[in-house]
PDB file of N, CA and C in Angstrom:
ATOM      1  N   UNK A   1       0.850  -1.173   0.000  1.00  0.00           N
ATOM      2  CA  UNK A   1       0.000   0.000   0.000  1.00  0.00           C
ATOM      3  C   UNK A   1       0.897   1.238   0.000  1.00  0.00           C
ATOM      4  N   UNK A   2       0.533   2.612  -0.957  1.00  0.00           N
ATOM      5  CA  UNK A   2       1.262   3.597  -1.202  1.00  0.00           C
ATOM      6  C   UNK A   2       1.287   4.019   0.460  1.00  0.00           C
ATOM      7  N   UNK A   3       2.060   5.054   0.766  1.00  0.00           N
ATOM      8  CA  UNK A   3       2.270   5.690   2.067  1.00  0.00           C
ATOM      9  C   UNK A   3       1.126   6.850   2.141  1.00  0.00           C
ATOM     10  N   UNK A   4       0.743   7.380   0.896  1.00  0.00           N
ATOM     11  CA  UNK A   4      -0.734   8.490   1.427  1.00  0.00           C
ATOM     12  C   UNK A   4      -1.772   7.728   1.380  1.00  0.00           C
ATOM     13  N   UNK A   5      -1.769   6.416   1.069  1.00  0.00           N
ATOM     14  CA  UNK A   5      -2.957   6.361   1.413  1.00  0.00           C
ATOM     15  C   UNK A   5      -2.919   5.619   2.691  1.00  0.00           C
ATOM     16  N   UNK A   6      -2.156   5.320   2.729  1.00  0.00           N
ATOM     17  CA  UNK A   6      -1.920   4.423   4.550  1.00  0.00           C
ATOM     18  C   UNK A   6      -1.922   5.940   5.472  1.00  0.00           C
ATOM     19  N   UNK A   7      -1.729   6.940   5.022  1.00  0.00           N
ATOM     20  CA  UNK A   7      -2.098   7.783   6.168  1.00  0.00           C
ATOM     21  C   UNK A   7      -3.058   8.366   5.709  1.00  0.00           C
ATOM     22  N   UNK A   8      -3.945   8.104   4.906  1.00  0.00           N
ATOM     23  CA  UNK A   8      -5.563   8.447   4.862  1.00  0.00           C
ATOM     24  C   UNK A   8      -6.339   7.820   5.740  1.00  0.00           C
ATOM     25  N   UNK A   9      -5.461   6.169   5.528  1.00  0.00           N
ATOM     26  CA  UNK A   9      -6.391   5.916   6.049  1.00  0.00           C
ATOM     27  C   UNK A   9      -6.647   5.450   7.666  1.00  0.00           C
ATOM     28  N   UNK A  10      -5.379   6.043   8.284  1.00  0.00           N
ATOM     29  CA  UNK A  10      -5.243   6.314   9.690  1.00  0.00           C
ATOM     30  C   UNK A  10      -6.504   6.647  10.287  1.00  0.00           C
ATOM     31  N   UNK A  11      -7.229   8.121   9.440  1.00  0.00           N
ATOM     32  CA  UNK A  11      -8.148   8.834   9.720  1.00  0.00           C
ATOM     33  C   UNK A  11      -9.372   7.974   9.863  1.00  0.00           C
ATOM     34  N   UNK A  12      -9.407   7.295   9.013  1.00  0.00           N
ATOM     35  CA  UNK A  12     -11.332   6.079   8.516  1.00  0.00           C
ATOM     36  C   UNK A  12     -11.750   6.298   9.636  1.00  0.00           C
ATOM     37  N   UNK A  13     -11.642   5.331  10.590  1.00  0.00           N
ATOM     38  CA  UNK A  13     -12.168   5.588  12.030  1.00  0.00           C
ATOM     39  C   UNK A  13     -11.504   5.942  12.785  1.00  0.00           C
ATOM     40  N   UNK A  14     -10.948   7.133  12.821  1.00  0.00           N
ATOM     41  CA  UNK A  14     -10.631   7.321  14.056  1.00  0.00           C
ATOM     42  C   UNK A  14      -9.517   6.609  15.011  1.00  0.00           C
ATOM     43  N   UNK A  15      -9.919   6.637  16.100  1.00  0.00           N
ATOM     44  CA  UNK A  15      -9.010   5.975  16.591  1.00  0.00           C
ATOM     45  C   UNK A  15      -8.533   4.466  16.725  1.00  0.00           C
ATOM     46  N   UNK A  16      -8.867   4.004  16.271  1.00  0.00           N
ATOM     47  CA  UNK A  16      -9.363   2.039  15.525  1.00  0.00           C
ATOM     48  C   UNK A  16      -8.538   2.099  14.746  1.00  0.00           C
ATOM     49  N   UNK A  17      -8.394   3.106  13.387  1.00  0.00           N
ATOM     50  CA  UNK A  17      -7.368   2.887  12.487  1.00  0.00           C
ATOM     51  C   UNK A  17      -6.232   3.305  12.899  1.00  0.00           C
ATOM     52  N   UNK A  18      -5.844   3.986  13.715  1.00  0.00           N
ATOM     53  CA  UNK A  18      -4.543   4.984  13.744  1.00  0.00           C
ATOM     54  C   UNK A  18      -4.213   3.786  14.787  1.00  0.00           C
ATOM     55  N   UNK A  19      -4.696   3.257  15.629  1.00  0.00           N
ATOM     56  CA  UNK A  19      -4.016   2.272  16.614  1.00  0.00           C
ATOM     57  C   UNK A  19      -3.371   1.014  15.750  1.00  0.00           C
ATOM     58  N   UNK A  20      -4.325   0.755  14.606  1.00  0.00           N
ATOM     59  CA  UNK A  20      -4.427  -0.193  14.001  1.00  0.00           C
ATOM     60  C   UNK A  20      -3.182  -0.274  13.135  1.00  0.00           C
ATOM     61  N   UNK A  21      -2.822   1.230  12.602  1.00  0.00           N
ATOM     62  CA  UNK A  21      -1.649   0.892  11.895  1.00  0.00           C
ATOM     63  C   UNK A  21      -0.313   1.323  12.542  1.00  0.00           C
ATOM     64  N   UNK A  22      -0.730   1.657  13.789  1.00  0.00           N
ATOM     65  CA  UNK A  22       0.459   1.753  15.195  1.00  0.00           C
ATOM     66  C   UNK A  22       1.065   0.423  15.163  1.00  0.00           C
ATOM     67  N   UNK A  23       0.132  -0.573  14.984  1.00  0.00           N
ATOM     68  CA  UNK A  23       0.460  -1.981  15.201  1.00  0.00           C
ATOM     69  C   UNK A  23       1.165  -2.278  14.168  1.00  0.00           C
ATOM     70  N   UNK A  24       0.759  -2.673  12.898  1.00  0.00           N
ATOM     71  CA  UNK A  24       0.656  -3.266  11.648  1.00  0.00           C
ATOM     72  C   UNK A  24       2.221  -3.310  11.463  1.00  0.00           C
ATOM     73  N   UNK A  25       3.231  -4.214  10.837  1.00  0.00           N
ATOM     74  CA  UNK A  25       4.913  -3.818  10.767  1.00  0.00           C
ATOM     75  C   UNK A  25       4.789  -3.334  10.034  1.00  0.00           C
ATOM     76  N   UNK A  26       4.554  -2.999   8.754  1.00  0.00           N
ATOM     77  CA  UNK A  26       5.231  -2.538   7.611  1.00  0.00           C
ATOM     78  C   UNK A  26       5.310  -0.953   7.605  1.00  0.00           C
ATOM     79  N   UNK A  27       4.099  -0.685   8.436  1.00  0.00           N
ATOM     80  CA  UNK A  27       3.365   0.347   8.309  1.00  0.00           C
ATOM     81  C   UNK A  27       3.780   1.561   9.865  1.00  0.00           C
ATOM     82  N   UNK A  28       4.293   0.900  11.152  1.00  0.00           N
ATOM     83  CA  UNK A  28       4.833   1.464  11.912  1.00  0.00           C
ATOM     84  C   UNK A  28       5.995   1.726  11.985  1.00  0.00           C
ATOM     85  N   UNK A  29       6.885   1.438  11.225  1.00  0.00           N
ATOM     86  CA  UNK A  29       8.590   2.039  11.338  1.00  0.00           C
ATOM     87  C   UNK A  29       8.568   3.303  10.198  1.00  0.00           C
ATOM     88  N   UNK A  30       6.979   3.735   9.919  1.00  0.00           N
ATOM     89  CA  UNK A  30       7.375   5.206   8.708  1.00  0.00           C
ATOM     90  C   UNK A  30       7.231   5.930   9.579  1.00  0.00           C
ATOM     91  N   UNK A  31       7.171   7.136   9.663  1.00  0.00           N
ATOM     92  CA  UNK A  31       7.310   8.203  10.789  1.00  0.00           C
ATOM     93  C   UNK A  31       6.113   8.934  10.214  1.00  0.00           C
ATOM     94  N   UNK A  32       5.973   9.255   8.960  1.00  0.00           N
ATOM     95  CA  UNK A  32       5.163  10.024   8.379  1.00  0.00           C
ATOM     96  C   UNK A  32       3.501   9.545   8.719  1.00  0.00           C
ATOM     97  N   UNK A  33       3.455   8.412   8.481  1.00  0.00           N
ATOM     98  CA  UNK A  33       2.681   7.432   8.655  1.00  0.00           C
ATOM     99  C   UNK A  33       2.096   7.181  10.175  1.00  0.00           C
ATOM    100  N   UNK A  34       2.947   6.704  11.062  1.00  0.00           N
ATOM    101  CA  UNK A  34       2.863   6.944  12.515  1.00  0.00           C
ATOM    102  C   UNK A  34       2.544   8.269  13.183  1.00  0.00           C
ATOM    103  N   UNK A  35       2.933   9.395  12.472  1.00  0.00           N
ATOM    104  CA  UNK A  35       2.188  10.954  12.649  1.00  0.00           C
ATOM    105  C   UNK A  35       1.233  11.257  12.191  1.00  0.00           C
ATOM    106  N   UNK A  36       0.874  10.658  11.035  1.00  0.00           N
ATOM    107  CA  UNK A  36      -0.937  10.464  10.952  1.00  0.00           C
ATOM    108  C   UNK A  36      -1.844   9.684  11.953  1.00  0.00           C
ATOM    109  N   UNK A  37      -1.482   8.507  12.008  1.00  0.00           N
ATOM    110  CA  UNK A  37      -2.050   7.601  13.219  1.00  0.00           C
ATOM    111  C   UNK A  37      -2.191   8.275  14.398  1.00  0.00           C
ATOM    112  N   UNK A  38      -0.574   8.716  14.917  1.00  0.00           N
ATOM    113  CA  UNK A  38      -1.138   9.043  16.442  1.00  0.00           C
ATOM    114  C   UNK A  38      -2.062  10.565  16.461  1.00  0.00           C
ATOM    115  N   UNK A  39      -1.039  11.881  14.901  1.00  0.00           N
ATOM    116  CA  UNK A  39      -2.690  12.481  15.176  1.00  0.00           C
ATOM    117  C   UNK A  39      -4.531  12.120  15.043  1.00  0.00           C
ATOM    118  N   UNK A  40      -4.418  11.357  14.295  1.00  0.00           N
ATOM    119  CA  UNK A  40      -5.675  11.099  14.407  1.00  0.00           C
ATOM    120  C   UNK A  40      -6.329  10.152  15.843  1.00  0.00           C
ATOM    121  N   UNK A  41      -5.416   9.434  16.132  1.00  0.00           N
ATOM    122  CA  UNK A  41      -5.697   9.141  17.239  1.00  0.00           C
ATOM    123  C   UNK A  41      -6.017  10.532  18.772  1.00  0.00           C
ATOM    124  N   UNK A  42      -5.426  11.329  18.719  1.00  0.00           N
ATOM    125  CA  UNK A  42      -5.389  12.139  19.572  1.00  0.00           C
ATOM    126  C   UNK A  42      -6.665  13.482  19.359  1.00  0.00           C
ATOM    127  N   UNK A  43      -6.785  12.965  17.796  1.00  0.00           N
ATOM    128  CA  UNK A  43      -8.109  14.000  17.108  1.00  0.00           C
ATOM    129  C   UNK A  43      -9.367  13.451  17.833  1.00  0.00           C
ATOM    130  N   UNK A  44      -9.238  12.278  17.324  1.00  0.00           N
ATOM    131  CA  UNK A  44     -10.918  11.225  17.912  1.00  0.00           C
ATOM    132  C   UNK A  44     -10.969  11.199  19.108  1.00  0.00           C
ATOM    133  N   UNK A  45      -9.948  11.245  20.203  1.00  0.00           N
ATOM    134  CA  UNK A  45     -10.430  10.909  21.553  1.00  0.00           C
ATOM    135  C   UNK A  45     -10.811  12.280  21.960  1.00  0.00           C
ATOM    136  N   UNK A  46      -9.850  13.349  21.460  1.00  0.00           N
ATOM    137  CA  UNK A  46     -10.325  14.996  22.284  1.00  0.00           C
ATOM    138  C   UNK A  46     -11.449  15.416  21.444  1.00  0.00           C
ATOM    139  N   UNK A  47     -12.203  15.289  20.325  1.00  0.00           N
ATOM    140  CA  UNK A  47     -13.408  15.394  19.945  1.00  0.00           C
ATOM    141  C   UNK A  47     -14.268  14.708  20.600  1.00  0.00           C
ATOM    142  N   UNK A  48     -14.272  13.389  21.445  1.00  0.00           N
ATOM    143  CA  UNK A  48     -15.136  12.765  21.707  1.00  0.00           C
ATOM    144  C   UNK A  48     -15.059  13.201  23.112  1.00  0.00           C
ATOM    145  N   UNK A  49     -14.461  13.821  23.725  1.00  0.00           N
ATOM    146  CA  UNK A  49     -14.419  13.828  25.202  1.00  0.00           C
ATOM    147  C   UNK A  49     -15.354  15.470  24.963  1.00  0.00           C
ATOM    148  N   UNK A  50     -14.530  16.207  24.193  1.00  0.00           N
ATOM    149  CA  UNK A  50     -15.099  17.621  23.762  1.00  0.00           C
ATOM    150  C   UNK A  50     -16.260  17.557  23.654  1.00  0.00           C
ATOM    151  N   UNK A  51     -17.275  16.534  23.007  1.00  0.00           N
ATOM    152  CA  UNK A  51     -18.260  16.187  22.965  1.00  0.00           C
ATOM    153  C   UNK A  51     -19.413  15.977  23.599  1.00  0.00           C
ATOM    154  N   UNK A  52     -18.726  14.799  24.654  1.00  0.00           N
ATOM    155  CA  UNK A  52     -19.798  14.524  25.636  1.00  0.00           C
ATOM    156  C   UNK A  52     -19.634  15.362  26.848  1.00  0.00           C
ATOM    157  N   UNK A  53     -19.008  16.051  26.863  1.00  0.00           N
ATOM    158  CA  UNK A  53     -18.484  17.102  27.969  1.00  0.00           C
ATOM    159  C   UNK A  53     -19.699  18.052  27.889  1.00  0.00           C
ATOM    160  N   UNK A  54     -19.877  18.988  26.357  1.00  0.00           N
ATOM    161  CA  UNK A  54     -20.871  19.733  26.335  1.00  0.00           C
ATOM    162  C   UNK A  54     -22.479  19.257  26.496  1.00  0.00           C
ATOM    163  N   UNK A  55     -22.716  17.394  26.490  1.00  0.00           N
ATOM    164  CA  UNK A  55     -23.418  17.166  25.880  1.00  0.00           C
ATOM    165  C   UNK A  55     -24.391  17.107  27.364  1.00  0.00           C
ATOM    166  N   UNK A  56     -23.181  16.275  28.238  1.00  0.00           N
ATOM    167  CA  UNK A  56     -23.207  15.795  29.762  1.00  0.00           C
ATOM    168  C   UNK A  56     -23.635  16.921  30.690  1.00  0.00           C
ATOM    169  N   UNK A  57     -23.051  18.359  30.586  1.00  0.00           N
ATOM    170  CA  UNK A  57     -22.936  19.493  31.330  1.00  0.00           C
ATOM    171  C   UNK A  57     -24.063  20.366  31.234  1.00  0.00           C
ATOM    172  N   UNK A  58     -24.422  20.241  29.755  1.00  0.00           N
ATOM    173  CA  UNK A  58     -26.204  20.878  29.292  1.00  0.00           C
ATOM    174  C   UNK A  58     -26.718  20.212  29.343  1.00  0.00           C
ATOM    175  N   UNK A  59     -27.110  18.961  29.758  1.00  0.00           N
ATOM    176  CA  UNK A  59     -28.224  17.839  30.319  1.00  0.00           C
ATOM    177  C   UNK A  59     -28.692  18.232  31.869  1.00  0.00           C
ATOM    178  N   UNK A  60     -27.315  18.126  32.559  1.00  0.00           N
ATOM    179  CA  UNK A  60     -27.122  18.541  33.974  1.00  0.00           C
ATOM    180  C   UNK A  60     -27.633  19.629  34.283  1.00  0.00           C
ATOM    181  N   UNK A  61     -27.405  20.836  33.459  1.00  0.00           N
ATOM    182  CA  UNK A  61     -27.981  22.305  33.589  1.00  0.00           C
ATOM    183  C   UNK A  61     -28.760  22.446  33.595  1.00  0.00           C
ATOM    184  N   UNK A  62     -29.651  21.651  32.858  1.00  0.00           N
ATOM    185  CA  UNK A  62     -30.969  22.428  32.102  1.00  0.00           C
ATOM    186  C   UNK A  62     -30.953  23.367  31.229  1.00  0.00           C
ATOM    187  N   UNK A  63     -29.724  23.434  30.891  1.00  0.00           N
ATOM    188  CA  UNK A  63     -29.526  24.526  29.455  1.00  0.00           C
ATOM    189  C   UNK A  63     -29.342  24.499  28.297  1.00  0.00           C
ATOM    190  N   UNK A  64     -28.765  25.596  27.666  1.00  0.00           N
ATOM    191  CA  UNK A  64     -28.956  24.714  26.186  1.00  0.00           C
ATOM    192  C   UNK A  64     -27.388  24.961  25.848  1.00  0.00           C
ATOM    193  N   UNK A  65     -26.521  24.663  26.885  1.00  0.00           N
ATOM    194  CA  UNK A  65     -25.391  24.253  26.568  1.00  0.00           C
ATOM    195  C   UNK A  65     -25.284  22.798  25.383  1.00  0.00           C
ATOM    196  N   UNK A  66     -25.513  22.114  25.938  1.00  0.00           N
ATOM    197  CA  UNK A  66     -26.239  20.566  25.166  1.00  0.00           C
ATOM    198  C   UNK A  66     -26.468  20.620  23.479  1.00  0.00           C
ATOM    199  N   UNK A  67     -27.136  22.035  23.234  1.00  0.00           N
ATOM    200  CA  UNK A  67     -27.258  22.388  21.415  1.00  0.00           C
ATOM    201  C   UNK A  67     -25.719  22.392  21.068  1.00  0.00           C
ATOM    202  N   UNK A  68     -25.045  22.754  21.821  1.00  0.00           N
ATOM    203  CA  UNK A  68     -23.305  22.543  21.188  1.00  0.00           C
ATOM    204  C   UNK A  68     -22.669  21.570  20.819  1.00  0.00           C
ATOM    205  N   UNK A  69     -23.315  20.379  21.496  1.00  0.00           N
ATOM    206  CA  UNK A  69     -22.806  19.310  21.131  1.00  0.00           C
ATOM    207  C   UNK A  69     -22.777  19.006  19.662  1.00  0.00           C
ATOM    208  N   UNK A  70     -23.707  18.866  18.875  1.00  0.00           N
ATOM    209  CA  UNK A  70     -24.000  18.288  17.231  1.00  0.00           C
ATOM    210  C   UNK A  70     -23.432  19.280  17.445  1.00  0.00           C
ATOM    211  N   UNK A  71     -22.776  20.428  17.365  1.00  0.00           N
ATOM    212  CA  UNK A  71     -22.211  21.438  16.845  1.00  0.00           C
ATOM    213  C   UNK A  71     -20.680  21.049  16.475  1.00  0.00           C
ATOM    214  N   UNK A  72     -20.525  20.070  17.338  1.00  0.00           N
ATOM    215  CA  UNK A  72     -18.886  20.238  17.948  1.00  0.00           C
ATOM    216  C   UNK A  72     -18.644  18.634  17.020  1.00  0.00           C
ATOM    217  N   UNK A  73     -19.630  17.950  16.902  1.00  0.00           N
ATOM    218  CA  UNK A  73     -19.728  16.586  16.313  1.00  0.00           C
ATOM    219  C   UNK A  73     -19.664  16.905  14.474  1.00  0.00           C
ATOM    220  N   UNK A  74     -20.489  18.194  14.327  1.00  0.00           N
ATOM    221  CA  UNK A  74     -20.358  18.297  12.835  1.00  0.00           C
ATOM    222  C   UNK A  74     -18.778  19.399  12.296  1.00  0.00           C
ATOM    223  N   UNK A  75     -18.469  19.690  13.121  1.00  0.00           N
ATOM    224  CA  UNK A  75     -17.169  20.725  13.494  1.00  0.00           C
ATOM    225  C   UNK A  75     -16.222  19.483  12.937  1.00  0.00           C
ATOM    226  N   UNK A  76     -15.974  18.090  13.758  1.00  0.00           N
ATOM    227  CA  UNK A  76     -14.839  16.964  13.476  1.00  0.00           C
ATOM    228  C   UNK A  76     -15.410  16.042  12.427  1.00  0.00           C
ATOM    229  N   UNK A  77     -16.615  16.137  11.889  1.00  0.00           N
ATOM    230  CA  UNK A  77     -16.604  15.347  10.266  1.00  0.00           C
ATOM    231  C   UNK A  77     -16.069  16.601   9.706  1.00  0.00           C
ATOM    232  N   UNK A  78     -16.319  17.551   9.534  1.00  0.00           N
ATOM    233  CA  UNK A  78     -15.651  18.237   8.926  1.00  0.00           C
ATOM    234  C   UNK A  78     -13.960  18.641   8.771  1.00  0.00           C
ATOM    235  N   UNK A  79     -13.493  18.312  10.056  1.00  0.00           N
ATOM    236  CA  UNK A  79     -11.661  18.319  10.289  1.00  0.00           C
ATOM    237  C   UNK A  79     -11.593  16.641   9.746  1.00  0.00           C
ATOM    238  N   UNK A  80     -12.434  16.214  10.072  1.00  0.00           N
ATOM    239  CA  UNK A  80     -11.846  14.598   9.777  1.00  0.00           C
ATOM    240  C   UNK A  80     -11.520  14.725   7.633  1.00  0.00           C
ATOM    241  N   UNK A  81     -12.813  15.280   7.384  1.00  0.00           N
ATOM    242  CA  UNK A  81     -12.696  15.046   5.536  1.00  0.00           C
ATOM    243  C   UNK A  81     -11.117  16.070   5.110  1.00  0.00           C
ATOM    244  N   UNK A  82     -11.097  16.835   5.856  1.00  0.00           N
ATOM    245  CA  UNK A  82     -10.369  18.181   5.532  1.00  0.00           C
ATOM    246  C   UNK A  82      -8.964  17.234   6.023  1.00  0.00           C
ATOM    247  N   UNK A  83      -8.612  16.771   6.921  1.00  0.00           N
ATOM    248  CA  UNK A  83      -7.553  15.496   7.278  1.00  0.00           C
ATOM    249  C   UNK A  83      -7.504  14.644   6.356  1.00  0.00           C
ATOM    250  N   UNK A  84      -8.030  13.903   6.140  1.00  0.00           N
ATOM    251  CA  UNK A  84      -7.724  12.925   5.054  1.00  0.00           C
ATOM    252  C   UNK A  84      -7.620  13.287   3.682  1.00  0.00           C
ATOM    253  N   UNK A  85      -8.458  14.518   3.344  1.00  0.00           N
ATOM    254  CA  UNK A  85      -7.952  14.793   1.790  1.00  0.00           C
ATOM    255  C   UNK A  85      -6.311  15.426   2.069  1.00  0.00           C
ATOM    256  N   UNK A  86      -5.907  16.186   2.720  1.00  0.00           N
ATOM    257  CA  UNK A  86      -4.905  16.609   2.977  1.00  0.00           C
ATOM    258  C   UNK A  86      -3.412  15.159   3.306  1.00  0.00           C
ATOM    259  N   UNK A  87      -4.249  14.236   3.498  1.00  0.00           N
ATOM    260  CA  UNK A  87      -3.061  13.118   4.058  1.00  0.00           C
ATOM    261  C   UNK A  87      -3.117  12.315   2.865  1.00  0.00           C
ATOM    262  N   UNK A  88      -4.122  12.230   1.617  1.00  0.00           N
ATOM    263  CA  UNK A  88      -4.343  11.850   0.799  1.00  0.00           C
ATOM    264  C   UNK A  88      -3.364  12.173  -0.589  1.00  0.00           C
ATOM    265  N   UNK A  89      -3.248  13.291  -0.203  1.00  0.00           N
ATOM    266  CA  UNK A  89      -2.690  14.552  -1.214  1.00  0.00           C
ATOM    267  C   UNK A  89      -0.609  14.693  -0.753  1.00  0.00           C
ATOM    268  N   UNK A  90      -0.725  14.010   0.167  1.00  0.00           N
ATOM    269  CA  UNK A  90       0.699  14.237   0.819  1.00  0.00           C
ATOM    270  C   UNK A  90       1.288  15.272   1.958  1.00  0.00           C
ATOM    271  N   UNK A  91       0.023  15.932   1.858  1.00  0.00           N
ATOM    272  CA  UNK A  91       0.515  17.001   2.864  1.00  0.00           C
ATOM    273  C   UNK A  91       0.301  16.890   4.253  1.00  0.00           C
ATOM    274  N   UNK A  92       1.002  17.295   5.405  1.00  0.00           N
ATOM    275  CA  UNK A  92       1.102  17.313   6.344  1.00  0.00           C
ATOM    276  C   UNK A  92       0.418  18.552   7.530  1.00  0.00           C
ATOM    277  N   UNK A  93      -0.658  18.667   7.550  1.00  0.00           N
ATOM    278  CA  UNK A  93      -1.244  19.449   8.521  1.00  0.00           C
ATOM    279  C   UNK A  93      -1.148  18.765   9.951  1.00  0.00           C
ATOM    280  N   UNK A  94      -0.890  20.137  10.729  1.00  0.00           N
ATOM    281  CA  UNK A  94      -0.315  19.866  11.970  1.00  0.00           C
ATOM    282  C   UNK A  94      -1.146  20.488  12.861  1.00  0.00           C
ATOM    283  N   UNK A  95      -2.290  19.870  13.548  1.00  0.00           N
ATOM    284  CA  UNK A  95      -3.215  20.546  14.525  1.00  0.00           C
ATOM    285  C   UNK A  95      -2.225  21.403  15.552  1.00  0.00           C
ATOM    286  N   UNK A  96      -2.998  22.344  16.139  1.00  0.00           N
ATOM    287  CA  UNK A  96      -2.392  23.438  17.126  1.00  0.00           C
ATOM    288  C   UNK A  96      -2.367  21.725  18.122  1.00  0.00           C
ATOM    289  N   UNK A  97      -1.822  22.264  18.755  1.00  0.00           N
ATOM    290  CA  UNK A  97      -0.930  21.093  20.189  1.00  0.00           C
ATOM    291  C   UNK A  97      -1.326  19.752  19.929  1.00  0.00           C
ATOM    292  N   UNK A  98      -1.770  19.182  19.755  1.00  0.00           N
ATOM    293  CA  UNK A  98      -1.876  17.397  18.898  1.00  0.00           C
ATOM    294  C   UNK A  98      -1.322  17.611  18.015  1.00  0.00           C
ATOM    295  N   UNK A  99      -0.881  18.341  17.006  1.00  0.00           N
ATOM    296  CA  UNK A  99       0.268  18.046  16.037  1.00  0.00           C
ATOM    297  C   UNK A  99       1.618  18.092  16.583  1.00  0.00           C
ATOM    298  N   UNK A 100       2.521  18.727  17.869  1.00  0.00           N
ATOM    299  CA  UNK A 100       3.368  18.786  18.026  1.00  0.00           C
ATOM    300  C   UNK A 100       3.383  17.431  18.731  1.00  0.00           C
ATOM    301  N   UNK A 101       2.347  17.016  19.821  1.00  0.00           N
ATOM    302  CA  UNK A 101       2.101  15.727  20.459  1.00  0.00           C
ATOM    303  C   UNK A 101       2.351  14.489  19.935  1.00  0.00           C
ATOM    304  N   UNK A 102       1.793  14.693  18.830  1.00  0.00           N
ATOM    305  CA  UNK A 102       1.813  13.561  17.746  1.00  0.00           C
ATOM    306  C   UNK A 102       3.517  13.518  16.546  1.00  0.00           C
ATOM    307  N   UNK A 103       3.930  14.501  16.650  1.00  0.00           N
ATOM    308  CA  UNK A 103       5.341  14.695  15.897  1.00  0.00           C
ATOM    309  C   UNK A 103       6.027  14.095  17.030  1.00  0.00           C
ATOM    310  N   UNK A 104       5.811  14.533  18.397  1.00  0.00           N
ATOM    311  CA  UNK A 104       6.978  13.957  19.368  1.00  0.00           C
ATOM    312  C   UNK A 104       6.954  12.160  19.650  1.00  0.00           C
ATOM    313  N   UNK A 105       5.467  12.057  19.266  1.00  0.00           N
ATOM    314  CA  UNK A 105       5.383  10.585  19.720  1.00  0.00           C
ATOM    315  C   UNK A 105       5.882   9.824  18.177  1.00  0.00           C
ATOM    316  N   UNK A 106       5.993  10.125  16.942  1.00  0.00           N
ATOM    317  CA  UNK A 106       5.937   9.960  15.798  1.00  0.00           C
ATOM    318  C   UNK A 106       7.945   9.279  16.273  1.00  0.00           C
ATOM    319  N   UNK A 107       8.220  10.015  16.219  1.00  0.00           N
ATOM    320  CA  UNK A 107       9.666   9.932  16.827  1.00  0.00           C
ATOM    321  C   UNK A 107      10.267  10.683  15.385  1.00  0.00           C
TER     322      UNK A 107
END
């Protein structure tokens, strides 16, 4: 498999794939490759925590904190397509602090 598309497809699901090709040999000694994985790994879990945080806290309230949620859910399909065409294409976008996270763990 070419190397952009092995870091496209880091992104598919989330954090399932990026662990997935953390594992895989051929595919964990690239660096480029392993910096897609672990960002996307680090994308899916802080979207999903980001998530139920607003979702959990405006339930609790009684407010309409809670409308933020689908907000924040259609916010990361949207970074997710904008990620993978970009990892698709060869290029390297580097989220504000999960991209440096993910470069340091990348090695």
């Amino acid at each position: 498999m070419q190397e952009n598309v092995a870091s496209t497809l880091c992104y598919a699901l989330g954090f399932i794939t990026g662990i997935l090709f953390l594992v895989l040999e051929p595919y964990n000694k690239n660096r480029n490759i392993r910096f897609h994985a672990f960002q996307s790994i680090f994308m899916s879990v802080f979207f999903t925590i980001l998530h139920y945080v607003f979702f959990f806290v405006g339930v609790a309230s009684y407010g309409f904190l809670f409308i933020i949620s689908p907000l924040i859910s259609l916010a990361y399909i949207g970074l997710w397509i904008f990620m993978m065409y970009k990892a698709y294409n060869n290029q390297r976008v580097m989220l504000p602090v999960i991209g440096d996270i993910a470069l340091k763990q990348a090695g």
